[in-house]
Structures are given as structure tokens and as C-alpha cells.
Protein backbone atom coordinates (compact mmCIF):
# COMPACT_ATOMS: atom_id res chain seq x y z
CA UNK A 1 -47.76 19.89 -54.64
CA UNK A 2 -44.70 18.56 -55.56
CA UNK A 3 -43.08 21.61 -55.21
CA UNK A 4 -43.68 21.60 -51.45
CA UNK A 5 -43.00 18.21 -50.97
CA UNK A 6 -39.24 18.92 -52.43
CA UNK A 7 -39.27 22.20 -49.94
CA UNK A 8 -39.24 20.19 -46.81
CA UNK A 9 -37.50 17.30 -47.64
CA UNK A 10 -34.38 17.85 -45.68
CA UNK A 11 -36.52 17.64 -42.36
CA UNK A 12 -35.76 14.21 -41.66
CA UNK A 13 -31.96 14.32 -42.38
CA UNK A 14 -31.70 17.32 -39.58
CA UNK A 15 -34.38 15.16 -37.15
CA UNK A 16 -31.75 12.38 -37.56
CA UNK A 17 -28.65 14.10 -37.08
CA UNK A 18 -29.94 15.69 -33.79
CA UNK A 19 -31.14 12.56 -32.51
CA UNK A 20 -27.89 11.10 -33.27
CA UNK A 21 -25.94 14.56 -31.23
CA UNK A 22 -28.33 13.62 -28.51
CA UNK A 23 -27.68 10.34 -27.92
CA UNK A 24 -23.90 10.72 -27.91
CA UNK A 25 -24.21 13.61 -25.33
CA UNK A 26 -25.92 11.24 -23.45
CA UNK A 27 -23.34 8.46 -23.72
CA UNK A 28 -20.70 10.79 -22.61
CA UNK A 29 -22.49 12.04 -19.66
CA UNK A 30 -22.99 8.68 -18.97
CA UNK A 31 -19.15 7.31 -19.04
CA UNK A 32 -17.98 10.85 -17.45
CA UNK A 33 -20.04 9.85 -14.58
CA UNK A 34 -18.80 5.98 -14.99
CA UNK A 35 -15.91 7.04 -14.86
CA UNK A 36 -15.96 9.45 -12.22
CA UNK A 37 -17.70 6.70 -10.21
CA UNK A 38 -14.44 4.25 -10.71
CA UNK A 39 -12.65 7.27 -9.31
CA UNK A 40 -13.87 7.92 -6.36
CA UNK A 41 -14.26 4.03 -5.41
CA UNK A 42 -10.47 3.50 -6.40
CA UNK A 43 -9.96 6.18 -3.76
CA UNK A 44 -12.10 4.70 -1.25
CA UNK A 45 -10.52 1.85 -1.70
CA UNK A 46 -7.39 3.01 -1.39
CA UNK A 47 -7.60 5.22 1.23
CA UNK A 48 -9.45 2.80 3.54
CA UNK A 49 -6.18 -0.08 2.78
CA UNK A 50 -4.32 2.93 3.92
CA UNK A 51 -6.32 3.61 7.23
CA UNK A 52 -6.12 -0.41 7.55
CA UNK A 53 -2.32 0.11 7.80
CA UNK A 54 -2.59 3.31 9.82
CA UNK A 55 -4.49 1.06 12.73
CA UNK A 56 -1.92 -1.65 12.35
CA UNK A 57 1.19 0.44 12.91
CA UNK A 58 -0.79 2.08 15.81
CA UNK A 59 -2.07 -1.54 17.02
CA UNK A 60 2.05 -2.14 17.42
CA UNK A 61 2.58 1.38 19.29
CA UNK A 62 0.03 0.03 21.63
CA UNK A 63 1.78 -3.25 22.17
CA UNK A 64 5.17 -1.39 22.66
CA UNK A 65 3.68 0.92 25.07
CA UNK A 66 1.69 -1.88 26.96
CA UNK A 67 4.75 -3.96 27.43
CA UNK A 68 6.26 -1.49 29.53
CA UNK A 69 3.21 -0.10 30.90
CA UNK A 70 -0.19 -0.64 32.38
CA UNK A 71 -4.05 -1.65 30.89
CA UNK A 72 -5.52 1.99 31.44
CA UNK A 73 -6.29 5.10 29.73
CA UNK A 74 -1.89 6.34 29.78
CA UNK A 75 -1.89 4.05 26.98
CA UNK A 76 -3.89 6.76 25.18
CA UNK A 77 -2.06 9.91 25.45
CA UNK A 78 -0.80 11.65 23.13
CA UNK A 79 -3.05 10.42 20.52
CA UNK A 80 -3.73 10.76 17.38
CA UNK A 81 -0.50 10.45 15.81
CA UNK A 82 0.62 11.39 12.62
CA UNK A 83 2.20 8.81 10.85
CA UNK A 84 2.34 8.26 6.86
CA UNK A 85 -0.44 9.61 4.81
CA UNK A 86 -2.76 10.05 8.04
CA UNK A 87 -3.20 9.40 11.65
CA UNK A 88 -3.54 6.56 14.33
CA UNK A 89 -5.71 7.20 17.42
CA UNK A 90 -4.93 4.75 20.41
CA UNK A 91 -8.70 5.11 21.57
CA UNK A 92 -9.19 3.08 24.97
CA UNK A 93 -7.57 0.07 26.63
CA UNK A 94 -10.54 -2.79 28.13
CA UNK A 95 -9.70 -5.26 30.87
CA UNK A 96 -12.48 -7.22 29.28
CA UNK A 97 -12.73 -9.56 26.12
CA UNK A 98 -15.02 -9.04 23.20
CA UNK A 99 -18.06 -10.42 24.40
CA UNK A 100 -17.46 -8.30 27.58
CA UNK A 101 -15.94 -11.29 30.71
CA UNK A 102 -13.00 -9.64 32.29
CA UNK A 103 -9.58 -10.73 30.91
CA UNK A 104 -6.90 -12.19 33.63
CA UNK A 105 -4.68 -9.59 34.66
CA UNK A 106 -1.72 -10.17 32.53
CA UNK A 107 -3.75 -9.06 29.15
CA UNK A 108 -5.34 -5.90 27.66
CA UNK A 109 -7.49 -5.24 24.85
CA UNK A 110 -6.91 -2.43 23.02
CA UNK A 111 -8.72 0.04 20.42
CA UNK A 112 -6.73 1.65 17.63
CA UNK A 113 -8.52 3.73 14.79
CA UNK A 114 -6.50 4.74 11.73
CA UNK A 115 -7.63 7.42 9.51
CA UNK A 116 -7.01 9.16 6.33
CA UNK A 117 -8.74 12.39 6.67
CA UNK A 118 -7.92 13.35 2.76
CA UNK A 119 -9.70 10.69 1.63
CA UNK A 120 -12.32 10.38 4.20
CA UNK A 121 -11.56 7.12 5.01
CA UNK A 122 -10.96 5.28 8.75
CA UNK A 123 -10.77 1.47 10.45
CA UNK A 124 -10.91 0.48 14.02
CA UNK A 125 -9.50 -2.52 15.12
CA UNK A 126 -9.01 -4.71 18.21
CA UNK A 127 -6.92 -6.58 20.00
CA UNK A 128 -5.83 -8.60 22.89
CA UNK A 129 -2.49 -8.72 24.35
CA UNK A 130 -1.08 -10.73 26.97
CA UNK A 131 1.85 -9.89 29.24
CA UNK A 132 3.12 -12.62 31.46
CA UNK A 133 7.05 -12.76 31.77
CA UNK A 134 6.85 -13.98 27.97
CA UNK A 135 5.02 -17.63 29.36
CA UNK A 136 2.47 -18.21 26.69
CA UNK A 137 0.68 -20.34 29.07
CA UNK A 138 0.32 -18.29 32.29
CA UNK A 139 -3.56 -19.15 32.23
CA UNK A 140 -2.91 -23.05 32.05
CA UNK A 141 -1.96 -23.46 35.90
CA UNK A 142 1.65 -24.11 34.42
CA UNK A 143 2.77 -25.06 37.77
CA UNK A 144 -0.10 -26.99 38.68
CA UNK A 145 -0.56 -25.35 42.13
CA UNK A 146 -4.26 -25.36 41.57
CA UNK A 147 -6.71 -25.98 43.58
CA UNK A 148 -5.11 -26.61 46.87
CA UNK A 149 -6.54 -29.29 48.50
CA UNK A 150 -5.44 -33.44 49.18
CA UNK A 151 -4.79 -35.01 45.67
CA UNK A 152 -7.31 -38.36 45.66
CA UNK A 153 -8.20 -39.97 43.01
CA UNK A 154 -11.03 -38.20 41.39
CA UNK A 155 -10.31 -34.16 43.40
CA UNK A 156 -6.61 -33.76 41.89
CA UNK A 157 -7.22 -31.89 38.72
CA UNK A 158 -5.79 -28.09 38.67
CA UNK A 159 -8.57 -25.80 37.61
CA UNK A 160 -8.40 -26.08 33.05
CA UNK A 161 -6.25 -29.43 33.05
CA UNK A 162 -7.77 -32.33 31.05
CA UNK A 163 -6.01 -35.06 32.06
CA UNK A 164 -6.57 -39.22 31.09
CA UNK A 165 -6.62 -41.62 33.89
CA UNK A 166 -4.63 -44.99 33.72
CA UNK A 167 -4.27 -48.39 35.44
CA UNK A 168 -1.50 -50.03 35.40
CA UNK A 169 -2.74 -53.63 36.09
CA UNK A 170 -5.29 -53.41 39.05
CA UNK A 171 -3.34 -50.40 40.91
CA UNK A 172 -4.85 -46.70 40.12
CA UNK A 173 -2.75 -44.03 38.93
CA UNK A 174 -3.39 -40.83 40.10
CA UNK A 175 -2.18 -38.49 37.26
CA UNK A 176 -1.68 -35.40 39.68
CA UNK A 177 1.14 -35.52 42.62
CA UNK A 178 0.04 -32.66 45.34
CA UNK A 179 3.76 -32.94 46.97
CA UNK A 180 5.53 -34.05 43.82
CA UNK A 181 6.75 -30.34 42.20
CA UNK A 182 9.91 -28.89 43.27
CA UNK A 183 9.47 -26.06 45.24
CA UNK A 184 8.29 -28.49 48.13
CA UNK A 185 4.16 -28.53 48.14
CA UNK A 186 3.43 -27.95 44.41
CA UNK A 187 1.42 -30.21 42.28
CA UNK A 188 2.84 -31.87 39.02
CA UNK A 189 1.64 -34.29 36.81
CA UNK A 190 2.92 -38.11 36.99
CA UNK A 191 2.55 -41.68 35.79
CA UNK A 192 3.89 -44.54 37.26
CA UNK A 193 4.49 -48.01 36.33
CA UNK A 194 3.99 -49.74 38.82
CA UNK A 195 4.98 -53.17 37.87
CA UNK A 196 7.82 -54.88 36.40
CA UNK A 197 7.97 -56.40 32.70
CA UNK A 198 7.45 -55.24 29.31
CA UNK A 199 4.20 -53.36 29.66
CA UNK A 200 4.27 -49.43 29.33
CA UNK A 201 1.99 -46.56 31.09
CA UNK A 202 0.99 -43.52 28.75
CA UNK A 203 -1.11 -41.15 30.57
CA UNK A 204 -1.68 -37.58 28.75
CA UNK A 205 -2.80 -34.35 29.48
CA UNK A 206 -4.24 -31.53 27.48
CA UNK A 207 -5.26 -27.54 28.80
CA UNK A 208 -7.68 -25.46 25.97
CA UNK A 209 -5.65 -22.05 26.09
CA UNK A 210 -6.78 -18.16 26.17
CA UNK A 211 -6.26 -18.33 22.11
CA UNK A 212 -3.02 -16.58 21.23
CA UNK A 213 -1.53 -15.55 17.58
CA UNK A 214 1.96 -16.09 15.70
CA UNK A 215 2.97 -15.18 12.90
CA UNK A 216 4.52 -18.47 10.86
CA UNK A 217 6.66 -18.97 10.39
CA UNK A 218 8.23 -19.33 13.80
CA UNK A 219 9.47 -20.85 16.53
CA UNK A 220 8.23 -21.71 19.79
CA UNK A 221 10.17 -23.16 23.03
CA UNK A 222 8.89 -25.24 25.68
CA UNK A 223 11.23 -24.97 28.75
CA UNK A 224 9.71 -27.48 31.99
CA UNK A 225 11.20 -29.48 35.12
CA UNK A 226 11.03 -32.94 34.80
CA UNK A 227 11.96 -35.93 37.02
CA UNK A 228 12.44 -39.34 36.29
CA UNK A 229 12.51 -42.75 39.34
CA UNK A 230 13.24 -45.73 37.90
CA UNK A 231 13.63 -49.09 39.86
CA UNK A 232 17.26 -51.03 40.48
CA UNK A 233 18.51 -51.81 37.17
CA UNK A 234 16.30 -50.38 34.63
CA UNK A 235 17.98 -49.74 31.84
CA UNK A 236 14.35 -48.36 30.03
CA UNK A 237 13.78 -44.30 29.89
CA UNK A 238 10.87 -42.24 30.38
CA UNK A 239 9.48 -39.99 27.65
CA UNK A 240 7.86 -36.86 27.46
CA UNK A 241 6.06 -35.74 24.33
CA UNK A 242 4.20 -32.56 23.36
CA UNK A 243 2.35 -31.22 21.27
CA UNK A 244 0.44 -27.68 20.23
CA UNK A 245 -2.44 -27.55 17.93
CA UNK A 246 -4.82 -24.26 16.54
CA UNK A 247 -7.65 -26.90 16.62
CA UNK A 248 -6.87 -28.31 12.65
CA UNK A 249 -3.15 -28.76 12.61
CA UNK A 250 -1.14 -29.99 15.28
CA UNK A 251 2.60 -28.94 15.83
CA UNK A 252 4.70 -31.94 17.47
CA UNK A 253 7.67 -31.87 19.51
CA UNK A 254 9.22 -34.72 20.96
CA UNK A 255 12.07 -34.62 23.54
CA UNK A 256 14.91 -37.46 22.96
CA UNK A 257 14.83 -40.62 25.38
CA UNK A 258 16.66 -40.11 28.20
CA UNK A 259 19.23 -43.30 28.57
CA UNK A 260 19.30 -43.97 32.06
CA UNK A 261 15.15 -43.20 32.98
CA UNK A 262 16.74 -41.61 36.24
CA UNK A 263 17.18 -38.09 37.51
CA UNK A 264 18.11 -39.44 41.42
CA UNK A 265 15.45 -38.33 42.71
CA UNK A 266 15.66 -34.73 41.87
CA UNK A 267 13.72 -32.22 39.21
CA UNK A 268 15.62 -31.47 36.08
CA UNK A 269 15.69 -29.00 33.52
CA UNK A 270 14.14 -29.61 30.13
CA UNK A 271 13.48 -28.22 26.88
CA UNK A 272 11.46 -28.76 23.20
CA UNK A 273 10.80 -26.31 20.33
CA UNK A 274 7.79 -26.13 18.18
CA UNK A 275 8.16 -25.13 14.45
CA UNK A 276 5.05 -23.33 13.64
CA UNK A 277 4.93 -23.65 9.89
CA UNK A 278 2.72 -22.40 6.98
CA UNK A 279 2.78 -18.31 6.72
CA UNK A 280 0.59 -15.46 8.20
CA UNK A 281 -1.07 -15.86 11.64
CA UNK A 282 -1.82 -18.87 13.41
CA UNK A 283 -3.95 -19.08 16.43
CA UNK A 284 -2.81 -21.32 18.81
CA UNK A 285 -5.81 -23.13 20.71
CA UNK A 286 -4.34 -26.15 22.64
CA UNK A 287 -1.68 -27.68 24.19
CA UNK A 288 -1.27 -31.62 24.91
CA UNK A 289 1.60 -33.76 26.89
CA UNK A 290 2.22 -37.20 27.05
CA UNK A 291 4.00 -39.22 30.14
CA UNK A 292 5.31 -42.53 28.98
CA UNK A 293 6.99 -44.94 31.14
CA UNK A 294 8.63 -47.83 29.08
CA UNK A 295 8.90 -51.14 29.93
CA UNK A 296 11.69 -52.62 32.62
CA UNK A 297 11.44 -52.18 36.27
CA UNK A 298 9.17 -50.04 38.32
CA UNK A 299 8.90 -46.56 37.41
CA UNK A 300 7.66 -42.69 38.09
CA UNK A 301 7.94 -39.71 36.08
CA UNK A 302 6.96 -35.78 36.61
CA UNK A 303 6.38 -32.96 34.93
CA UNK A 304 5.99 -29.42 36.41
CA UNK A 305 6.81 -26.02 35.51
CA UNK A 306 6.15 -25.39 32.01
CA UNK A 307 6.94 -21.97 30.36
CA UNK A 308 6.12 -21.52 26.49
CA UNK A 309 8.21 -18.72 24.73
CA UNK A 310 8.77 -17.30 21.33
CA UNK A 311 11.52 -16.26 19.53
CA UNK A 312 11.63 -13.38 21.91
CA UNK A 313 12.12 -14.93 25.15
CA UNK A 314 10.39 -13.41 27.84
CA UNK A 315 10.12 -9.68 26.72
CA UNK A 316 7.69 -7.81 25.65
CA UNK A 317 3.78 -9.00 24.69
CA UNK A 318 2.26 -11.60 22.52
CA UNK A 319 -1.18 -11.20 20.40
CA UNK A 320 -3.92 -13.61 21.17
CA UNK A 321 -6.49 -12.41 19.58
CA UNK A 322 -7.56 -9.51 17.05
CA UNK A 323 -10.66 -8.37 15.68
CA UNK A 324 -11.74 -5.38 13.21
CA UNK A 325 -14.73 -2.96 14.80
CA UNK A 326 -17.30 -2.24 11.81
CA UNK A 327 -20.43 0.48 12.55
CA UNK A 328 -23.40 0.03 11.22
């Protein structure tokens, strides 16, 4: 009995080393496919940054071709391009927004898709461009011609304008002039002081703009007509202030006092800058001015004409808004 017992007692070692063989086949199989599984997501990964780029560059094709062309399907020929380690497909230009309301005529919204066929990877992306003669604020009735129509006391407003009422003493001050722009019948905007002494009118307007993107930072340039009648020996200016905000920060500009407060009688040239600071886009929501007329003798100031420019000038198109297209 003993004898057999002795026979078979290397059973168990063999048992063990077999289980042990087993479970580090296992384990291997296990990392191989780990780390096969890191793999292929690193190259997912990678390849859809790449297609991310891809659709970039071709978003700025787009723009190039759009700022010397038209918001229709010529903006697609010639697609896909090669370009890097894949392609970028200008897909379709939209004279609508993203939820689908037509888009004034001066901006486009354009598809771009990138791919990386290698990798099997691709992103589509959107955006909006507007071009206007480089004037940022073509939709704010920058001239204030609208709506036609008599300019009494409650009627006055051009279509988007915001603009606070004031009362000097007991007189009303209507803030729009229908005959006060140069040009001879435009609108502008005005405050006067009607009375003498040391009291000053501030009346201020503000227009919520077709959202439009910069990159910071950057600078931004105001240009605008502006005229100043003051009453026999003032000495006291007029001011004009501005600002831009993308509804959190607000960007100030602030043009110097003019000495005299007088234009005689005629429409001026002026300019402000905006430093947009910070880095990376910034979407710029609103614009606000400010009419002050100091204290001294009678007074009237206007403000027409504004035209809001980047670094650029007036060439070429500006990005208000962007978007990336995900499938379900």
C-alpha cells in the first residue's frame, strides 16, 4: 500500500506546475490584448487630432475662397484635397445659421470634413463667416438709417439699437436725430444739454451683435463721424466712450476730450482701438457707447457712422461663430 502511495506521488507537483503554465498563458493573452487595445486607441486618438487639423486648414481654404467669392456650392469644387497626412472636403456652403433662420447676406456657413483614411478617422466642423467691407458691425444699423420714418420721442429707435432716454431738467431728449447724420437725411444718435451750468447729460446706447470670434490677442479699431455744438463760450468738451464686451468681460476704449467741444457745425472723423486681451478665441457679443456732454453752456453732440475693423482692415472675412458636427 505504501508502495503505491510512493508511485503516484509526483501527481500533484505536475497538477501544480500546469496550473501555474496556464495561468501565465492567460495573463499574457490578457496584456497582449491590453496592450493591443492601448494601440489602437492611441491611434484613434491620434488620427482623429489629425482629421481635427485636416478640417481646420480646410475651414481657412473656405474662408480664403469665400472672401473673394460667393455663398454657393463653387466654394466646393475641387474637393477633397490632399493636404498632410489626409484630406479636407469643403462639403456645402448654408445661407442659414445652425438652428436653420437665414443668415444676412454678407455671411456664409460653411461645412468642412477632414479625414485620415489610414487611420479611419474623420471630423466635420462648422462655421460662420461674415463678409462686409471688413465692418464688424454691418448688422448693427451702423449708420442708423433704420427705420425711416419722423424721429418722435418714443418711434426713433433703428431696428437692434438699445438706447437710454434722458432729461435734462424738464426738456426731453430724444436720443435719435432723423436729419442729424452727414450724408443729409440719415439718422445718428445725440444728446444735448440743454441748459447752462455745471450739470452734465450721459445718454448711452448698446446693439447685441451677430456673435463674431477673435483670436486674442488682438486689436480692434473703431473708426465713426462725430460732431460736436457747443454754445458761445464754452470752454467744456464732449466725450464719447465705448466699449465691447463677449457678455463676461468688457473691453474699454475711451477717446481723449476734445478741448474746444466744437466741430462748427460739421461731422468729423474719429477713431478708438480695442485691445482684446487674454489668448485663444473670444466671442464678441456686444457693443455699448456713451454721449456725454459736460458742464458749461448749451450743448449737442452726434455720433454716426461706425465701422469696427481688425488688424486687417477691411479685407477679407471674419469668424463669428464655429461649431463641430458629431453623428450619432
Amino acid at each position: 500500500m505504501s508502495l503505491h502511495f510512493h508511485k503516484q506521488r509526483g501527481a500533484v507537483t505536475l497538477i501544480g506546475a500546469l496550473f501555474i503554465i496556464i495561468t501565465l498563458t492567460l495573463m499574457l493573452a490578457v496584456l497582449q490584448r491590453m496592450a493591443g487595445s492601448d494601440i489602437l486607441d492611441t491611434a484613434n486618438q491620434t488620427g482623429s487630432v489629425a482629421a481635427l487639423f485636416l478640417a481646420e486648414s480646410g475651414m481657412e481654404s473656405a474662408a480664403a475662397l469665400y472672401s473673394t467669392g460667393t455663398c454657393d456650392a463653387t466654394l466646393t469644387a475641387g474637393s477633397p484635397f490632399t493636404f498632410g497626412s489626409g484630406t479636407f472636403a469643403i462639403d456645402n456652403a448654408f445661407t442659414t445659421d445652425f438652428t436653420g433662420a437665414p443668415l444676412p447676406a454678407s455671411d456664409c456657413r460653411i461645412r468642412v470634413t477632414g479625414s485620415v483614411a489610414a487611420l479611419g478617422a474623420q471630423r466635420v466642423i462648422e462655421a460662420i463667416f461674415n463678409k462686409s467691407s471688413g465692418n464688424l458691425l454691418a448688422n448693427a444699423n451702423a449708420n442708423f438709417d433704420e427705420p425711416a420714418g419722423v424721429c418722435w420721442p418714443f418711434i426713433c429707435t433703428p431696428t437692434g439699437w438699445t438706447f437710454a432716454l434722458s432729461f435734462p431738467g424738464s426738456l426731453f431728449n430724444p436720443p435719435w436725430d432723423d436729419n442729424g447724420g452727414p450724408g443729409g437725411g440719415n439718422r445718428a444718435a445725440q444728446v444735448r444739454k440743454a441748459n447752462n451750468g455745471g450739470s452734465t447729460t450721459t445718454t448711452g446706447g448698446s446693439f447685441s451683435l451677430p456673435a463674431f470670434t477673435v483670436t486674442a490677442p488682438t486689436t480692434l479699431t473703431l473708426d465713426f463721424d462725430y460732431r460736436v455744438q457747443s454754445g458761445a463760450g464754452s470752454s467744456q468738451e464732449a466725450r464719447y466712450s465705448f466699449t465691447l464686451s463677449d457678455g463676461t468681460t468688457t473691453y474699454p476704449a475711451i477717446l481723449p476730450s476734445f478741448p474746444s467741444g466744437d466741430t462748427a457745425g460739421v461731422f468729423e472723423s474719429g477713431s478708438v482701438t480695442f485691445d482684446i486681451t487674454g489668448t485663444g478665441p473670444v466671442t464678441i457679443t456686444d457693443i455699448n457707447f456713451v454721449l456725454t456732454a459736460k458742464a458749461g453752456q448749451p450743448k449737442t453732440a452726434w455720433l454716426d457712422n461706425l465701422v469696427l475693423q481688425g488688424n486687417g482692415g477691411g479685407s477679407g472675412v471674419t469668424l463669428r461663430q464655429w461649431r463641430e458636427v458629431v453623428s450619432n
